[in-house]
Every structure is written in structure tokens, then in C-alpha cells.
Protein backbone atom coordinates (compact mmCIF):
# COMPACT_ATOMS: atom_id res chain seq x y z
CA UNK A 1 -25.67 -2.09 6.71
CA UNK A 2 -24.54 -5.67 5.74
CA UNK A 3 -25.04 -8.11 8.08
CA UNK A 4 -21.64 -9.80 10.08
CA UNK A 5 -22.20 -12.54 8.19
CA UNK A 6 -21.32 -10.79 4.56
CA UNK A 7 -19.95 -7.97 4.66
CA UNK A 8 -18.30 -6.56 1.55
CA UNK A 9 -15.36 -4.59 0.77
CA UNK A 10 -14.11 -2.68 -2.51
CA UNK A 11 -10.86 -2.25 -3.34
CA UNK A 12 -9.44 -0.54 -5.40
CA UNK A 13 -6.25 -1.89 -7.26
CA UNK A 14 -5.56 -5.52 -8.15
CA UNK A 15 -2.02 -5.22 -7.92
CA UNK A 16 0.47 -6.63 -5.35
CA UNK A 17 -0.46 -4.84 -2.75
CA UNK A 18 -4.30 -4.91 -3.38
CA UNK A 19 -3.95 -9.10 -3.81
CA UNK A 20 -1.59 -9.00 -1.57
CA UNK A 21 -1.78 -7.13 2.31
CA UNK A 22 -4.74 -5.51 1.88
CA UNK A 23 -6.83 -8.40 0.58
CA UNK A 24 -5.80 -10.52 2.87
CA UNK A 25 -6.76 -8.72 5.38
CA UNK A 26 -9.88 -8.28 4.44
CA UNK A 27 -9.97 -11.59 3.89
CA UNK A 28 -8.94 -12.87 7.65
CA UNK A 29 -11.50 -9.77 8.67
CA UNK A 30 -14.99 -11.82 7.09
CA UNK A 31 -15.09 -9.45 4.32
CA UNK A 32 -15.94 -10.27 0.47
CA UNK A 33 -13.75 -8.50 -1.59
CA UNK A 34 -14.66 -7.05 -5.11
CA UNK A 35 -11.62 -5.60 -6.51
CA UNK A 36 -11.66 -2.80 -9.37
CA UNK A 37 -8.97 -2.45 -11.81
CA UNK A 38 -8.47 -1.58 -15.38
CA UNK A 39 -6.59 -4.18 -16.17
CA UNK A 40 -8.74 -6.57 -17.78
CA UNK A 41 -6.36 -9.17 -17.63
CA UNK A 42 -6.00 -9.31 -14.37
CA UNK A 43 -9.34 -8.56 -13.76
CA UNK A 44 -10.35 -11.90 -16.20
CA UNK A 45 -7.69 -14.33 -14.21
CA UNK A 46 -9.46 -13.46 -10.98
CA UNK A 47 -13.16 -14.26 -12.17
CA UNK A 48 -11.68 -17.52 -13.21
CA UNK A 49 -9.71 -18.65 -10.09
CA UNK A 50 -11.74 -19.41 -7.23
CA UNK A 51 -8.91 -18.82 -5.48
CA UNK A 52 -5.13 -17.39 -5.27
CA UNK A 53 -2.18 -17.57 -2.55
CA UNK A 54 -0.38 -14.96 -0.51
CA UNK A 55 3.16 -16.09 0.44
CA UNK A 56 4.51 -13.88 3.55
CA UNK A 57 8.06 -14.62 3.68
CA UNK A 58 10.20 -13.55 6.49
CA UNK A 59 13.46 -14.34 8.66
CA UNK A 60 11.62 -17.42 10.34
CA UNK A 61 10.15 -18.74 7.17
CA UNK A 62 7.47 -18.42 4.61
CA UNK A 63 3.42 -19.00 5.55
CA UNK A 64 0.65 -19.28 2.98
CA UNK A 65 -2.59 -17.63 2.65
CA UNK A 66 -5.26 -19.25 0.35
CA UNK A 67 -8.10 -16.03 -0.67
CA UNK A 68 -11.34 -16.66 -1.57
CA UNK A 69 -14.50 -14.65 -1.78
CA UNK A 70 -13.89 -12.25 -4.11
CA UNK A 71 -14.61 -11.48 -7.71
CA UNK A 72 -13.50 -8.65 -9.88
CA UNK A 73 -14.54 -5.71 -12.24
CA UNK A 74 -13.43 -4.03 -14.81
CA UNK A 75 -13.57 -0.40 -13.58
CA UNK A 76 -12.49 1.07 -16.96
CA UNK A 77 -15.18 -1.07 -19.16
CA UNK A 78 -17.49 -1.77 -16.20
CA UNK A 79 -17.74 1.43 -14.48
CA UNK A 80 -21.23 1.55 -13.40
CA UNK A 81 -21.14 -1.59 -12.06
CA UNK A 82 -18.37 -0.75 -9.24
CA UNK A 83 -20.42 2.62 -8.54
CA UNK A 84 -23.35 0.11 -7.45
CA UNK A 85 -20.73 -2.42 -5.72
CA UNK A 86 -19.82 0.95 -3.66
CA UNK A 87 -23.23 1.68 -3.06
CA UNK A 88 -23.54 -1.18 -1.20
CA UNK A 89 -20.47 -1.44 0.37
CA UNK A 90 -19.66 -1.52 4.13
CA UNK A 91 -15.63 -0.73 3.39
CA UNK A 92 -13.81 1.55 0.19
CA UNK A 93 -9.89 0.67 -0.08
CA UNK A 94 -7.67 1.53 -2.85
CA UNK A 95 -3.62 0.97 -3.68
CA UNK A 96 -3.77 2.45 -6.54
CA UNK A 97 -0.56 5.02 -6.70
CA UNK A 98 -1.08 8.84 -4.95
CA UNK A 99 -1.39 9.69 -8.78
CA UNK A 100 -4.22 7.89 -9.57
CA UNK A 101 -6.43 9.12 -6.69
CA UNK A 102 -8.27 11.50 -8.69
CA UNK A 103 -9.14 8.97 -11.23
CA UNK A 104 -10.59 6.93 -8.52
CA UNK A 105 -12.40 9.80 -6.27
CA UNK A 106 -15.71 10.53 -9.09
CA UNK A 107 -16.49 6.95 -9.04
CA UNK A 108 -16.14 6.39 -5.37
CA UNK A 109 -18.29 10.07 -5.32
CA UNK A 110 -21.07 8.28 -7.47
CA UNK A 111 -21.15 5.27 -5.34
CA UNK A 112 -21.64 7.29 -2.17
CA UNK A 113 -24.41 9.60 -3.54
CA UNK A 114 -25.88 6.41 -4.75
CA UNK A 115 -26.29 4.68 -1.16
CA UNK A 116 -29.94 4.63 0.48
CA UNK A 117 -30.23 6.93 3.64
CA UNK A 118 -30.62 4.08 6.03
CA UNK A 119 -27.14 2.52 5.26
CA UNK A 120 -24.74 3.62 7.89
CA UNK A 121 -21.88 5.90 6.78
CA UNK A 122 -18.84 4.41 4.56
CA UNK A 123 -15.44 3.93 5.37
CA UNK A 124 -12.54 5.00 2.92
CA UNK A 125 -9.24 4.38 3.40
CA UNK A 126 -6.37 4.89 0.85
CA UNK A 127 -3.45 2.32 0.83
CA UNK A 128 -0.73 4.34 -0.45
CA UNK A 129 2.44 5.10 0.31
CA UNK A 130 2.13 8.53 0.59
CA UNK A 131 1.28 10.77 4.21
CA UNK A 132 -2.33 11.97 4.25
CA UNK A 133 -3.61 9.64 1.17
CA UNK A 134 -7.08 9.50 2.07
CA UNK A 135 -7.30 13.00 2.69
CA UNK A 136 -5.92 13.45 -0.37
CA UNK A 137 -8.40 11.20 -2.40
CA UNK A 138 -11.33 12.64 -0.24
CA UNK A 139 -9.93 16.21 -1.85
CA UNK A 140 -10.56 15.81 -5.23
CA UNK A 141 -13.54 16.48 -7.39
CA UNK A 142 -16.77 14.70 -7.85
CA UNK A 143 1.96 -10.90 -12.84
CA UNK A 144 2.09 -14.07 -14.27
CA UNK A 145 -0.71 -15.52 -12.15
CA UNK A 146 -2.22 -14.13 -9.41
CA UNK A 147 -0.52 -15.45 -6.19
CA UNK A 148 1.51 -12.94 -4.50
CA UNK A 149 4.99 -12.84 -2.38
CA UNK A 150 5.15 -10.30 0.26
CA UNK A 151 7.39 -9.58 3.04
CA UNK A 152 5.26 -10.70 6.75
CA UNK A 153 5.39 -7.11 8.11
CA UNK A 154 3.04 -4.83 7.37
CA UNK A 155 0.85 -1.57 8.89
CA UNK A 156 -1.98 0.01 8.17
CA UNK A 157 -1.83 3.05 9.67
CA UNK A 158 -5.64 4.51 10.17
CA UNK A 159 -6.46 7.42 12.01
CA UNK A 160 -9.24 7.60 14.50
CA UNK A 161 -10.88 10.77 13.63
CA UNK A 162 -12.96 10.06 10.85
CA UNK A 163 -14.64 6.37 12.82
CA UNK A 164 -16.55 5.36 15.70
CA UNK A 165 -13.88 2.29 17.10
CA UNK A 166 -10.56 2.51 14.69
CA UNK A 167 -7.09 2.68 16.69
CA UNK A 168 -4.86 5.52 17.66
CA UNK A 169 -4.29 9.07 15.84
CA UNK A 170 -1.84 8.49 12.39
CA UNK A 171 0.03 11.28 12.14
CA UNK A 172 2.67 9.95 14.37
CA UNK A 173 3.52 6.50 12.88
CA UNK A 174 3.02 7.32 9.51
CA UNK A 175 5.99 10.14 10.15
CA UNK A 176 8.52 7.11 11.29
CA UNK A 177 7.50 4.62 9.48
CA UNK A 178 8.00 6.90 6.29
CA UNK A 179 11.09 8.11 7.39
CA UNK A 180 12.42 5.32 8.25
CA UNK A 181 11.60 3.33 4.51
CA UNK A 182 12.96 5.74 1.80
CA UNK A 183 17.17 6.28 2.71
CA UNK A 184 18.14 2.71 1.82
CA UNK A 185 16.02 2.42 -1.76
CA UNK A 186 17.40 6.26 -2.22
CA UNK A 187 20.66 5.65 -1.23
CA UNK A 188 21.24 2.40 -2.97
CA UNK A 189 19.90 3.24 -6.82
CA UNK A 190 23.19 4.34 -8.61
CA UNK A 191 25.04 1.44 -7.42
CA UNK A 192 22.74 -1.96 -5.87
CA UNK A 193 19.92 -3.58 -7.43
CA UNK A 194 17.93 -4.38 -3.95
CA UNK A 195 17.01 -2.79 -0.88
CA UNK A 196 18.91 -5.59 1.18
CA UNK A 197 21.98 -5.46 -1.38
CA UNK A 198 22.03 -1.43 -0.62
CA UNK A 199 22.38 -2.00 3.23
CA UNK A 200 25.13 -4.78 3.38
CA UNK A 201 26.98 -1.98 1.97
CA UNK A 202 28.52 -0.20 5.39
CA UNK A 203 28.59 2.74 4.02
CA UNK A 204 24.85 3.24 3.15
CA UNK A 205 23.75 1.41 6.20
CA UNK A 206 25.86 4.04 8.16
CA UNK A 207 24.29 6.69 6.29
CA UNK A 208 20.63 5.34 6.58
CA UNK A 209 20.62 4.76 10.89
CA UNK A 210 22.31 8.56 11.15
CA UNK A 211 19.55 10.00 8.62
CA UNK A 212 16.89 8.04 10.78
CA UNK A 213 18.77 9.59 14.03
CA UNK A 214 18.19 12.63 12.64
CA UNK A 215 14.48 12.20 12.38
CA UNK A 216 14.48 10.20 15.34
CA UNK A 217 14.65 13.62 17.46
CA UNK A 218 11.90 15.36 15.46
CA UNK A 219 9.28 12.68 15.62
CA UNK A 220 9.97 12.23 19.50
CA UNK A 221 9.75 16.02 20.05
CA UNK A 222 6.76 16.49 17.76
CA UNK A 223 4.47 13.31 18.89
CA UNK A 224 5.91 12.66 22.38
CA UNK A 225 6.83 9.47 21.42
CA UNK A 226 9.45 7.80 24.09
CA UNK A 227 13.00 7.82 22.66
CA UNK A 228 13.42 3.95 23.51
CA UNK A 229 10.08 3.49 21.05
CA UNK A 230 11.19 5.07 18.36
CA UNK A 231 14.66 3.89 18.17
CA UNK A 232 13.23 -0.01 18.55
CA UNK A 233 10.61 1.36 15.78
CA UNK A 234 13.43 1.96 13.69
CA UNK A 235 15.41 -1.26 13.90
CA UNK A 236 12.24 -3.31 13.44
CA UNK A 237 12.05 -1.12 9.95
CA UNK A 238 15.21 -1.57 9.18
CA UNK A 239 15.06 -5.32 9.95
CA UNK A 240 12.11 -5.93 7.70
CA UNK A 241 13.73 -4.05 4.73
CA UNK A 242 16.81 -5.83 4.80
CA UNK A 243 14.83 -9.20 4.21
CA UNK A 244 16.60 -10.41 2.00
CA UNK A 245 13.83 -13.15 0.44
CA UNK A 246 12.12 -9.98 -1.22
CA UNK A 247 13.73 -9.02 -4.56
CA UNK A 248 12.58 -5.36 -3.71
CA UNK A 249 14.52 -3.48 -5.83
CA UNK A 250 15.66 0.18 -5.20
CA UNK A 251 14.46 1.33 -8.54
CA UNK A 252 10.62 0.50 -7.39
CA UNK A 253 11.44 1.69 -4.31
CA UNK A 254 12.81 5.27 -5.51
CA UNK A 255 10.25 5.98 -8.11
CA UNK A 256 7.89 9.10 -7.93
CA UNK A 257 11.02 11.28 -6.97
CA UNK A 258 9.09 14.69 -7.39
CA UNK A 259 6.71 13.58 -4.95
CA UNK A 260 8.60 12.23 -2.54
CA UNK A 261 11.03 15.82 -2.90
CA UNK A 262 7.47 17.59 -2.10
CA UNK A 263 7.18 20.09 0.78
CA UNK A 264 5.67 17.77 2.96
CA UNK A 265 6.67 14.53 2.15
CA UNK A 266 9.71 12.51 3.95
CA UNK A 267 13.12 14.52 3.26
CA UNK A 268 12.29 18.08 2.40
CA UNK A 269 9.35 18.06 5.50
CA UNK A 270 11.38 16.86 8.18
CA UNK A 271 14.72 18.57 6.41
CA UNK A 272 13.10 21.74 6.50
CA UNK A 273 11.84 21.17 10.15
CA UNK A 274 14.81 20.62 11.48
CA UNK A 275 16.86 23.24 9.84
CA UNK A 276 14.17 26.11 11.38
CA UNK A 277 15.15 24.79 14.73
CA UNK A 278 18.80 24.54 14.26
CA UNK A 279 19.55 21.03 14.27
CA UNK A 280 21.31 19.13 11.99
CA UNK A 281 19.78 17.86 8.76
CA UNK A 282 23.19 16.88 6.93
CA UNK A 283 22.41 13.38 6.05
CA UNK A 284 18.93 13.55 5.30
CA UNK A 285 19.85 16.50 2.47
CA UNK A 286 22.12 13.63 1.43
CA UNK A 287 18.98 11.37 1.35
CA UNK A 288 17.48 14.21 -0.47
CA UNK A 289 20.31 14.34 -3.28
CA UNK A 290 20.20 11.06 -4.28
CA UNK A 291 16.67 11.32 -4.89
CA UNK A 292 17.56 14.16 -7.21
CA UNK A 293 19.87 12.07 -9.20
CA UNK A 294 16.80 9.47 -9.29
CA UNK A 295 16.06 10.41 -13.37
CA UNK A 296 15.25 8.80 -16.39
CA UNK A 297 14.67 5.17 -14.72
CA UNK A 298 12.56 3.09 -16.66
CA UNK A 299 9.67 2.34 -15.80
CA UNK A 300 8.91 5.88 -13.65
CA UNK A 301 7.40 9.10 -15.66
CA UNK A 302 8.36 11.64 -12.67
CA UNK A 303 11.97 10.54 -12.87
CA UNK A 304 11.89 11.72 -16.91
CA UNK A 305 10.12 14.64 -15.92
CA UNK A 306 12.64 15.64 -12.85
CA UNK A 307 15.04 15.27 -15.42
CA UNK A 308 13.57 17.68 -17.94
CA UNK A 309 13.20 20.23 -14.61
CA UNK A 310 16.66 20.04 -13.89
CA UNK A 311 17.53 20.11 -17.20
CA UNK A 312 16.03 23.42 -18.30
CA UNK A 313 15.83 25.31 -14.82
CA UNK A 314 17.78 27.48 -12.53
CA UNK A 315 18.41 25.61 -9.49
CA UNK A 316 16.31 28.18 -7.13
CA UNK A 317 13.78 27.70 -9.59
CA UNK A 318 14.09 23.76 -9.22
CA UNK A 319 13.88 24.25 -5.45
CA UNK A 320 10.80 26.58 -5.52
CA UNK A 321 8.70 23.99 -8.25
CA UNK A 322 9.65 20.28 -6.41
CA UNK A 323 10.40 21.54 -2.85
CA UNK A 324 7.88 24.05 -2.20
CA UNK A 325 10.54 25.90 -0.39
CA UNK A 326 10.35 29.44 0.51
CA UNK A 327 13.54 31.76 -0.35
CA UNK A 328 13.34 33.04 3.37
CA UNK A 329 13.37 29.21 4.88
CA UNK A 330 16.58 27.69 6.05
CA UNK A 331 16.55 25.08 4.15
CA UNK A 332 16.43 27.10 1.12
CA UNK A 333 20.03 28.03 0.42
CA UNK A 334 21.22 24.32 1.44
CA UNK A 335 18.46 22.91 -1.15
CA UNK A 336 19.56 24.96 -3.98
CA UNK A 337 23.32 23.73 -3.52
CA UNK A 338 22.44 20.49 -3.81
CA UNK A 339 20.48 20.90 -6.91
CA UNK A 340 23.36 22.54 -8.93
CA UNK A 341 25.56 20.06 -7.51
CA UNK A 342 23.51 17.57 -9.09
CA UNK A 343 23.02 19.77 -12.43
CA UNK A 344 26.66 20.51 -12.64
CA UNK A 345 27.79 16.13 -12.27
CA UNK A 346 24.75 15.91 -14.86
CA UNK A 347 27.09 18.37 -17.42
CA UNK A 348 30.08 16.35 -16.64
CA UNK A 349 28.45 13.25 -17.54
């Protein structure tokens, strides 16, 4: 294993959040970071800096973050040379997109058959904003400039399981805390251009805290969280994406709509939930509609192809293909209504 003194991370993705959260805190951990990306550009620029800033801006101001000890590599051009960086690795991390993971998973797969017997086991954790990321990378077969603005809160939800001394089990806040981000982003992309912009509008915030309530009651029953928790969880969630110093607009936050419509992802999971037990769901399938009518943005290739789905499909069919939904769930019924809702404003239009 490396020694304290140099210990060495790779991470995957040189983007926002790779420069950004994760690097820095790998940076404030002792680690050297080697980021892979195929962007060469990117990938150039940081070889050249010695260093770049992170800017955390929040409600009580804006601090700065100088990172240094890293270096980069091409994983398109360079690829056996990040297989041998995660040979010798003591940490794998990657914010990459949930669609990228397979790309990702043979090389990391190389590097680990690649390390010597006596190095102690490695550590990979996916960044993404997706539940169950690194079990889903571990599943698959063998800017101008490079300083970064992000908002100051941040978590990196790890689960213990897998490591000797990480912190508590994940399931539970990765279920709020993804409940809790999508409504606003969702609710707000027909008609605002940020996240903040979509809750000053009373209408969506209303919308947002009961959709949250509504989860509020499944997370607390299914984790045994403490009511008082959760609802302070909330607010702090809600706080932080109502920052208005982050231009975080609602069409980055929305994108990926099929997978966020999944079975198990944050409206149709909980939705479905809910509805088997009886209890309401109303504004959460609300939640759930917008992110139907979340098509053709630029920029976002599952919002063309949710288009084409609804487009050319019965709305059962829709519902069985995105939602995973069974016809003998009782969600089912509600789920197709919405969907030809959405088809039949789509004809109108």
C-alpha cells in the first residue's frame, strides 16, 4: 500500500464535479490525484497548470481552494497508462455520468487484475448522481479554464459494507437526499431558467415541500429515521438549492429523464411504494409528469429519445419500457394516465 505520506487517487472525470468536490477532497484528504478523461483538452490545460481554484460559494460568502498535486491522462489515447495508475492506486473515483460506467468498468477491471498480491484491496466509489452507482459500475463486464464554482454543500454518501472504517449504511440518505433534489429542476423546466428562479415561484415551491412530505413518510418508515431529522434534512436541501449564486439551471438539472422515470430511481420508486400501501402519491406523479414532458432539450440524448417513445408508443407500453411497472401494481393505471395526458398536450401542440 502507499505510504501516508503519498497516497494516490484516480479519478475518473475531469469535469466540474471531478475538479470540483471530489478533487478537492481528495485534495484536503493527502491524496495525489491523477484524473482520466477523454477530453484532451482538458486533460492538456491540467498538465500545464500547476495549479487551479475551487470557489464554494454559499449564503455567507464565497471561500477558495487552490489544488495541487495532480496531473492528468488521456484515458481515450493513453489507456494503458491509467490501467497502471490504477494498479497502483490506494483510491478509484469516477463522475463520469451513470451512462458512462460501462465504458469506465474494463479499464478499472485491468487495473485491478494488474495489482501485485501484497497491495491491500482497492476502494471504488462512483460519484454519480444516481442510487446504487458503484454497484452499478462494479456490475458490468470486464470550461474555459480549469477553476471551478460550486455551491459549499456537498455529500458523499458511502456505504460501510464494502470497507474496514467508512461511515454509516447509504441506503438511507441517498433515498432523501435524492428525493429531495429532483422536484424543483423538474418542476421548473417549461417555464424558469434556474433552480432558485423555479422556487421563488409559490406555486412550485408549494408543490416541491408537499412532494418531499410525501416521501418524507416513506423514508422515515423504511430507515427509522426520526421525523424531526428528516424534515430538517429537507430544508437544509432545499436551502442549498435555492442558492441563488449558482446559475444551476433546470435544464442540467432535468436531463437523463428515462433514467430518472426508471423503476427504482426517485419518482416512480417511491411513487410506486407508496401507492402499494395506500398513501398518497399525488404530487410526486406530478413530479413524475413533468419529467415526461422533459423532451427534445438540447444538450440531453434521453430527452430525444423519450420523445421518440412517446411518440410512437401506446401509453401502457410507455409505462412498461421507462417505468418498469407491472400491469398488476397500483401505480400502473395512474402512470399510464399521465403518459397520454402528456401524449395527447404533445398532439395539441
Amino acid at each position: 500500500m502507499s505510504s501516508q505520506q503519498h497516497k494516490k487517487a484516480v479519478h475518473f472525470g475531469a469535469g466540474n464535479i471531478g475538479r470540483g468536490f471530489v478533487a478537492c477532497f481528495l485534495h484536503n484528504s493527502g491524496y495525489e490525484v491523477i484524473f482520466a478523461d477523454v477530453n484532451a483538452e482538458i486533460v492538456d490545460q491540467l498538465n500545464r497548470e500547476p495549479s487551479y481554484h475551487v470557489y464554494e460559494v454559499g449564503a455567507d460568502g464565497t471561500t477558495e481552494t487552490t489544488i495541487t498535486n495532480y496531473r492528468a491522462l488521456n484515458s481515450k489515447t493513453h489507456e494503458a497508462d491509467v490501467i497502471d495508475a490504477v494498479a497502483t492506486a490506494d483510491l478509484v473515483t469516477c463522475s463520469v455520468g451513470p451512462n458512462i460506467l460501462r465504458f469506465i468498468a474494463p479499464v478499472i477491471a485491468k487495473g485491478i487484475d494488474r495489482r501485485s498480491e501484497d497491495r491491500a484491496p482497492l476502494a471504488v466509489i462512483a460519484c454519480e448522481n444516481a442510487i446504487g452507482a458503484t454497484d452499478t459500475l462494479a456490475g458490468f463486464d470486464a470550461d474555459a479554464g480549469l477553476s471551478v464554482r460550486l455551491e459549499k454543500f456537498y455529500e458523499w454518501i458511502v456505504d460501510r459494507t464494502p470497507f474496514a472504517h467508512p461511515a454509516a449504511a447509504a441506503d438511507a440518505d441517498a433515498d432523501a437526499g435524492i428525493a429531495a433534489v429532483e422536484p424543483p429542476a423538474i418542476h421548473g423546466v417549461q417555464w424558469k431558467r434556474t433552480v432558485h428562479d423555479a422556487l421563488q415561484d409559490r406555486r412550485i415551491h408549494d408543490h416541491v415541500h408537499r412532494a418531499l412530505e410525501e416521501t418524507a413518510d416513506l423514508i422515515t418508515s423504511k430507515h427509522g429515521i426520526d421525523p424531526d431529522h428528516q424534515e430538517a434534512y429537507v430544508q437544509k436541501i432545499v436551502a442549498r438549492i435555492s442558492n441563488p449564486h449558482l446559475e444551476d439551471v433546470v435544464e442540467r438539472v432535468g436531463r437523463a429523464p428515462l433514467r430518472k422515470l426508471s423503476r427504482h430511481e426517485r419518482f416512480v420508486g417511491p411513487a410506486a411504494a407508496l401507492a402499494a400501501q395506500g398513501k398518497s402519491c399525488t404530487y410526486l406523479l406530478e413530479a413524475a409528469e413533468m419529467a415526461f414532458r422533459f423532451q427534445n432539450v438540447e444538450g440531453d440524448d434521453e430527452s430525444h429519445e423519450l420523445a421518440a417513445l412517446m411518440a410512437g408508443k401506446e401509453p401502457a407500453d410507455v409505462v412498461r419500457e421507462v417505468c418498469g411497472l407491472r400491469d398488476d401494481e397500483a401505480l400502473f393505471p395512474r402512470m399510464v394516465d399521465i403518459v397520454a395526458r402528456v401524449q395527447a398536450d404533445s398532439m395539441d401542440d
